[in-house]
Structures are given as C-alpha cells and as structure tokens.
Protein backbone atom coordinates (compact mmCIF):
# COMPACT_ATOMS: atom_id res chain seq x y z
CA UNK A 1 -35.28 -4.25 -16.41
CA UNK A 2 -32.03 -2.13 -17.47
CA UNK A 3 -30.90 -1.65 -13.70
CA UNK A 4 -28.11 1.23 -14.61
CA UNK A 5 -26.93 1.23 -10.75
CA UNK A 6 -25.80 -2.37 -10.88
CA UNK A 7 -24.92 -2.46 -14.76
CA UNK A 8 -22.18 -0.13 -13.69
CA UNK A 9 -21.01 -1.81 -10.48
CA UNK A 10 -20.70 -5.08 -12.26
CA UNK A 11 -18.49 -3.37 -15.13
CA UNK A 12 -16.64 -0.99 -13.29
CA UNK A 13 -14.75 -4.06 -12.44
CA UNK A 14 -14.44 -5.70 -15.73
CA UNK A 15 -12.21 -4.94 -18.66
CA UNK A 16 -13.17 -2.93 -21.71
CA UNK A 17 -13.48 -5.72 -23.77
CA UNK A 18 -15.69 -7.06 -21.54
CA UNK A 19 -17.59 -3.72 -21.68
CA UNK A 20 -18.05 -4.14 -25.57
CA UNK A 21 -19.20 -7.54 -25.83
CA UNK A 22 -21.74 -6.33 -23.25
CA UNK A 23 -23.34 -3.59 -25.36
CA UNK A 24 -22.18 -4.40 -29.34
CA UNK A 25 -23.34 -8.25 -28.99
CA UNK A 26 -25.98 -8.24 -26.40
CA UNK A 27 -27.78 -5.26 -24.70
CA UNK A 28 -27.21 -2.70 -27.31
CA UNK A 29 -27.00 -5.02 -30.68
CA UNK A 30 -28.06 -3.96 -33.93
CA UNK A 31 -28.59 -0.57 -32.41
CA UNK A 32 -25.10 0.80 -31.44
CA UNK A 33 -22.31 2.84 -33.05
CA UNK A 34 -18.71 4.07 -32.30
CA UNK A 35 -17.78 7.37 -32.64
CA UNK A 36 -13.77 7.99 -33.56
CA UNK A 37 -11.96 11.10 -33.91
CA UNK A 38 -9.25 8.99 -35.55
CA UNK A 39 -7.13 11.33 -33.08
CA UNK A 40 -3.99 10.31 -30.04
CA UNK A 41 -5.20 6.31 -28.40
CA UNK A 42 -8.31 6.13 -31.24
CA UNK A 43 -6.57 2.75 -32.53
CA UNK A 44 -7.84 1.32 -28.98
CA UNK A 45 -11.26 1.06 -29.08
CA UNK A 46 -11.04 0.67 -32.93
CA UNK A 47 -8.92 -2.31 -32.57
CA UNK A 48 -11.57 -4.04 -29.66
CA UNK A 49 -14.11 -3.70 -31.93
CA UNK A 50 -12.96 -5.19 -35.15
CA UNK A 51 -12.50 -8.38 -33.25
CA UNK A 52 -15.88 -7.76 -31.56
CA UNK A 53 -17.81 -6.49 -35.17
CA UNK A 54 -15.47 -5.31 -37.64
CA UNK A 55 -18.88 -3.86 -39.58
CA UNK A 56 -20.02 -1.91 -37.02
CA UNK A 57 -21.00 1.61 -37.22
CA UNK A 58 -18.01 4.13 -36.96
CA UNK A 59 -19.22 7.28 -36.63
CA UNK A 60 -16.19 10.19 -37.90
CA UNK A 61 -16.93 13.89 -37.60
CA UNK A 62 -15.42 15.52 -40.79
CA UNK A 63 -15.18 19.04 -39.79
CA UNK A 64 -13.25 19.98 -42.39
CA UNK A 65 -10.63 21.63 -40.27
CA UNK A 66 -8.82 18.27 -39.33
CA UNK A 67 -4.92 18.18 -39.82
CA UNK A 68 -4.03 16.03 -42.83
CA UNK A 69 -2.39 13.76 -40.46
CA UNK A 70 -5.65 12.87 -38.98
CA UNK A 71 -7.51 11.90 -42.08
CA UNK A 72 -4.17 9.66 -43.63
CA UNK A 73 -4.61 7.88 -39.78
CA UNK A 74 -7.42 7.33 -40.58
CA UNK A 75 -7.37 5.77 -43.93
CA UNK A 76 -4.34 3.87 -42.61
CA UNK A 77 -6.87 2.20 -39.51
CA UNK A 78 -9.89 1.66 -41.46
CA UNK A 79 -7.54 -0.41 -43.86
CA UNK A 80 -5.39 -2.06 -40.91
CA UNK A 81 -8.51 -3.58 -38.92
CA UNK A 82 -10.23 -4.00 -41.76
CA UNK A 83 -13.16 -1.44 -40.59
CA UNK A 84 -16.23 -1.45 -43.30
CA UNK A 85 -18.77 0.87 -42.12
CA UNK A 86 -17.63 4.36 -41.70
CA UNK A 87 -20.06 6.84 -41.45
CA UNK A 88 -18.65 10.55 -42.19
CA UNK A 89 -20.95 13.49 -41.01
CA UNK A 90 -20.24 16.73 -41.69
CA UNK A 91 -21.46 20.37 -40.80
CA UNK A 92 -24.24 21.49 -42.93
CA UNK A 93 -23.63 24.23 -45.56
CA UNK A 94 -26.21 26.25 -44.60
CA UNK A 95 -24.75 26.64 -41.12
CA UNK A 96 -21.02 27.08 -42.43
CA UNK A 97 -22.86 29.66 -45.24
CA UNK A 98 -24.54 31.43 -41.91
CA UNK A 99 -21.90 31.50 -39.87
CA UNK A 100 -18.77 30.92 -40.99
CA UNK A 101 -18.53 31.81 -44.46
CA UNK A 102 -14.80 33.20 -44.50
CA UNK A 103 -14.04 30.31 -42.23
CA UNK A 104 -12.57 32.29 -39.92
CA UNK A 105 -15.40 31.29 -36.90
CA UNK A 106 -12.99 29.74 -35.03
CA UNK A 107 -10.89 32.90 -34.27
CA UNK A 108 -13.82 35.05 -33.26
CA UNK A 109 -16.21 32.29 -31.74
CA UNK A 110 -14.86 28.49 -30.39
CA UNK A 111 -17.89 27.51 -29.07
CA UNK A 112 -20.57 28.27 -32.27
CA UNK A 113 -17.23 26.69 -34.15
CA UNK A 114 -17.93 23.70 -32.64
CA UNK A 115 -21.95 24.06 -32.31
CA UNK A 116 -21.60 24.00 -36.36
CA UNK A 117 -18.96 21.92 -37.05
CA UNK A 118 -19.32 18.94 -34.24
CA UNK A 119 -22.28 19.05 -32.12
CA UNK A 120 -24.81 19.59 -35.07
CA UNK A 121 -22.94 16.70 -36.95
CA UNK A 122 -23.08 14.42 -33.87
CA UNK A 123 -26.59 14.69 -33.10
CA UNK A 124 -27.58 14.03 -36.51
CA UNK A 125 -25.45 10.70 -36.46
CA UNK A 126 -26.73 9.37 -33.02
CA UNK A 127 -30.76 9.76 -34.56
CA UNK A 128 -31.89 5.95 -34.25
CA UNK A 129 -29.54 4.83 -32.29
CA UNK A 130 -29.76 3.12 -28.66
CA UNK A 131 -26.44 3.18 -27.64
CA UNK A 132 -23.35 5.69 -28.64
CA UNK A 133 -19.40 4.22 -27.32
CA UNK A 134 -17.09 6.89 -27.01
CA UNK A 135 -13.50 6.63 -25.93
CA UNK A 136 -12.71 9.18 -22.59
CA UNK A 137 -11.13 8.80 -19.56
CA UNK A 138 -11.81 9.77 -16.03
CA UNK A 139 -7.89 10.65 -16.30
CA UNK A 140 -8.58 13.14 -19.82
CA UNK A 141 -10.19 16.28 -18.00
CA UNK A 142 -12.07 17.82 -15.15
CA UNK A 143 -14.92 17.49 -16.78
CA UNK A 144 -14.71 13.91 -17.24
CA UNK A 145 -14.17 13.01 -13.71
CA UNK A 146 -17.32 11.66 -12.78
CA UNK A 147 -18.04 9.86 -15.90
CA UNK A 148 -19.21 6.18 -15.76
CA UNK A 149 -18.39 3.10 -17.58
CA UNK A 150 -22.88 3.19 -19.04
CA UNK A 151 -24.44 6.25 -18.62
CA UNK A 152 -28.33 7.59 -19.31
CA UNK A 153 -29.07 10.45 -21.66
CA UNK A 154 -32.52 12.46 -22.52
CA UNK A 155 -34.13 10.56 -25.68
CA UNK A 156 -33.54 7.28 -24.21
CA UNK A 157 -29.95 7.12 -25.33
CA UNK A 158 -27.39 5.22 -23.26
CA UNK A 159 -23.50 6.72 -23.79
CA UNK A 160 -21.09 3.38 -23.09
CA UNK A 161 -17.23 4.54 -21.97
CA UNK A 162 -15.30 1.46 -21.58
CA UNK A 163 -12.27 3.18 -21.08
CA UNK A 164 -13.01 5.73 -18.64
CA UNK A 165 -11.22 4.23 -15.85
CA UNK A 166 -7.87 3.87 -18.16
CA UNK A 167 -5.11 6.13 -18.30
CA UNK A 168 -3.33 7.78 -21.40
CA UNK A 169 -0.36 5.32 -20.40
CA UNK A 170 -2.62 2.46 -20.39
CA UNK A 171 -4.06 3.19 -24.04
CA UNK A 172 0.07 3.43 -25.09
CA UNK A 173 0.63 -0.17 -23.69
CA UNK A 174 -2.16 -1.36 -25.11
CA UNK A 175 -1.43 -0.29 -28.43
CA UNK A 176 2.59 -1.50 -27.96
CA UNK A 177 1.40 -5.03 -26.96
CA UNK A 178 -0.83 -5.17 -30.03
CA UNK A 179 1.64 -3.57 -32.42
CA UNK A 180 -0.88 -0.69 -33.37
CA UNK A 181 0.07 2.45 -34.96
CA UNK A 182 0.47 5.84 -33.62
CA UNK A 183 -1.22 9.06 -34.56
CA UNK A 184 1.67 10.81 -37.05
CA UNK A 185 1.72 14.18 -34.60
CA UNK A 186 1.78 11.51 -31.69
CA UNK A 187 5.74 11.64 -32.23
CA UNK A 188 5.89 15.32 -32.41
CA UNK A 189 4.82 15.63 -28.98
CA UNK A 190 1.17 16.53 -29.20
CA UNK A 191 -1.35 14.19 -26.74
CA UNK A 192 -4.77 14.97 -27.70
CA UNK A 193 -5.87 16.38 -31.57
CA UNK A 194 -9.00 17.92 -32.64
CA UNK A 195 -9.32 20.61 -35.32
CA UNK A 196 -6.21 21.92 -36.45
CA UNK A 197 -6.89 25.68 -35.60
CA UNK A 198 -7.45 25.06 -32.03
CA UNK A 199 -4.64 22.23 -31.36
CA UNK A 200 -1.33 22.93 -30.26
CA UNK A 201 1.47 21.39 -28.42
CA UNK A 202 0.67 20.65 -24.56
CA UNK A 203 1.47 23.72 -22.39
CA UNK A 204 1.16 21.81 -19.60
CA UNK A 205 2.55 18.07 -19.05
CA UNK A 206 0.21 16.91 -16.63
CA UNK A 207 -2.49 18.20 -18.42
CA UNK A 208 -2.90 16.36 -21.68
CA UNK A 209 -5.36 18.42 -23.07
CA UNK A 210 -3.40 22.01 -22.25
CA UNK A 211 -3.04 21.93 -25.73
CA UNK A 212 -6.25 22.12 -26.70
CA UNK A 213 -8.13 26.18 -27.88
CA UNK A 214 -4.84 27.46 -26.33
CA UNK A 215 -5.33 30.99 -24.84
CA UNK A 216 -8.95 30.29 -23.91
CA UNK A 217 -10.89 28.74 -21.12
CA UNK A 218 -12.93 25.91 -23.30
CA UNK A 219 -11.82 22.35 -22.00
CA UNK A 220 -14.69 20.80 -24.15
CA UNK A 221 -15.55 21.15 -27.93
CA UNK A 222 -19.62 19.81 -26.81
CA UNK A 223 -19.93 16.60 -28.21
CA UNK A 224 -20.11 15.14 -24.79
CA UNK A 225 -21.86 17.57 -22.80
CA UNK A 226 -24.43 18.69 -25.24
CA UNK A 227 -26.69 15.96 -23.89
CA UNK A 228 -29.19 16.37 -20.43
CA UNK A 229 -28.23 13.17 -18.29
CA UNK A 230 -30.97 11.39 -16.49
C-alpha cells in the first residue's frame, strides 16, 4: 500500500538522489517524467538524473516567449549530460489564435498568458503519466512553503520534489562541486527566469523571485497549483 504519510517521513531525511532512485527506478518506473524550465539551478536535477536514467522523459514547456539564453542552455545541457528524450510542448494555435493573436496577452492578461502558454501545455504532457518531478524549494516562495518531498494530486498523479528542502545556495554548491554550467543571465544578476516579458532583475534580494511579472501581484505562473491535492 503507497502509505504517503510515512513515504515522506522516511525521505524528508534522505538526500535527493536518494529521492530519485526512489521514484525513477522503483515506485514510479516506466511511468515518470521530469519537467525542466532549463532556467537558474535546472542543471541540478538534470544532472541526478542522467546518472539515474539519462533517457528519461524531460518534459520542456516551449512557450515561445523564452529568452534566447534559455533555449542555447538548453541545447548546451541536453548535449553536456547526454539527455535523449526531450519532450517539447507547446501552446496550441488555436488558443494563441483566440487569445493572443498580436501576442501582446501578456501585457493586458498574466494569468490567461500563462493558462495558454504553460498550464494547457503541462497538462497535456503529464496525460499517462504516474509520477511528475519538479525542481522547487520550500525556500523559492510563499506559496511553496508547505510543499513536500511526494505529494498526491486529483487523477491519481503523485508530484515528487526532491529538492524542496534545499536552498538556492545549496543548488550553487552543488553545481560548483560538479563543475556544471550556469544559466547565461545567471551572471547578470537575475535568480529565477521564466518568459522573457515577465522576467526582470530581482527587486528584492531576499526574495529571489521579486523579479518575476514585476509590477503585479502573481507569485505563480500555474503550473504547480493548477492541480486539486488530495
């Protein structure tokens, strides 16, 4: 019986490796998928998996507002550890035709912005899945505070964060002890990237994510909070 209670006791404790292992080669196998946005500390959980299963399912939202930066990062990972199964989704054209023909949504309208371009997307690339791994941290956000290392969606689907109880400094020594790369806008000064309309420099330093849909009270773009937990 999948006893979520203890599963999370028992890996609360345990490092994110150990976390992976745990749902890519046992509990979760065959029927699990990482979702990257390629953006600041990505390389982490990229890196753990390639020595885990370097042909597991990597699951990129092309929203076709990334910076450039973003998308040669990416290239320059996939290639690096040697990734071989990225799957790109993007948002439909029917809904950028509907709503967002002048592309111009994202000035008038952040959250159907990222209804269309992430959320739709995202669902569509979880659809047969049991398991989804996604990189936050307790540390990233209000919102995020109460997250847990395995936690149970509607549909059956379990969300696995094995680095929720890291810190933004703890992804940065990871990825100096393993000699990984950084994010291009990384040395620029920027700590967490999404779409390049709605990212700008931090306003605030203890608040990584202050530069995120500056000007506006949105903390999250929906991907993970569009989902009822159980």
């Amino acid at each position: 019986m999948f006893d979520l209670d203890n599963i999370n006791k028992k890996y609360e404790a345990l490092g994110p490796e150990e976390v992976l292992k745990w749902a890519i080669g046992e509990e979760f196998k065959g029927k699990v998928a990482l979702s990257s946005s390629f953006g600041i500390g990505s390389a982490v959980l990229l890196h753990m998996v390639s020595r885990i299963d370097p042909a597991i399912k990597v699951i990129f939202i092309n929203t076709g507002c990334h910076f450039k930066e973003t998308l040669k990062y990416k290239e320059e990972l996939v290639s690096l550890l040697k990734l071989s199964n990225i799957a790109e989704y993007a948002p439909s054209e029917k809904d950028l035709e509907l709503f967002d023909p002048d592309r111009t949504l994202f000035e008038k309208h952040h959250d159907l912005c990222c209804a269309i371009r992430k959320v739709e997307p995202i669902k569509r690339s979880l659809k047969g899945l049991n398991a989804w791994i996604s990189g936050i941290m307790r540390s990233q956000a209000k919102t995020r505070k109460g997250a847990h290392r395995v936690e149970a969606y509607e549909g059956g689907l379990f969300k696995v964060n094995p680095l929720v109880n890291w810190t933004s400094k703890d992804s940065f020594h990871y990825m100096e002890e393993n000699d990984l790369p950084h994010h291009p806008l990384f040395e620029k000064g920027y700590s967490s990237i999404g779409c390049e309309p709605c990212t700008f420099l931090p306003t605030d330093e203890n608040d990584e994510r202050s530069g995120r849909w500056k000007g506006a009270s949105k903390t999250e773009c929906g991907l993970h909070t569009f989902m009822e937990k159980k």
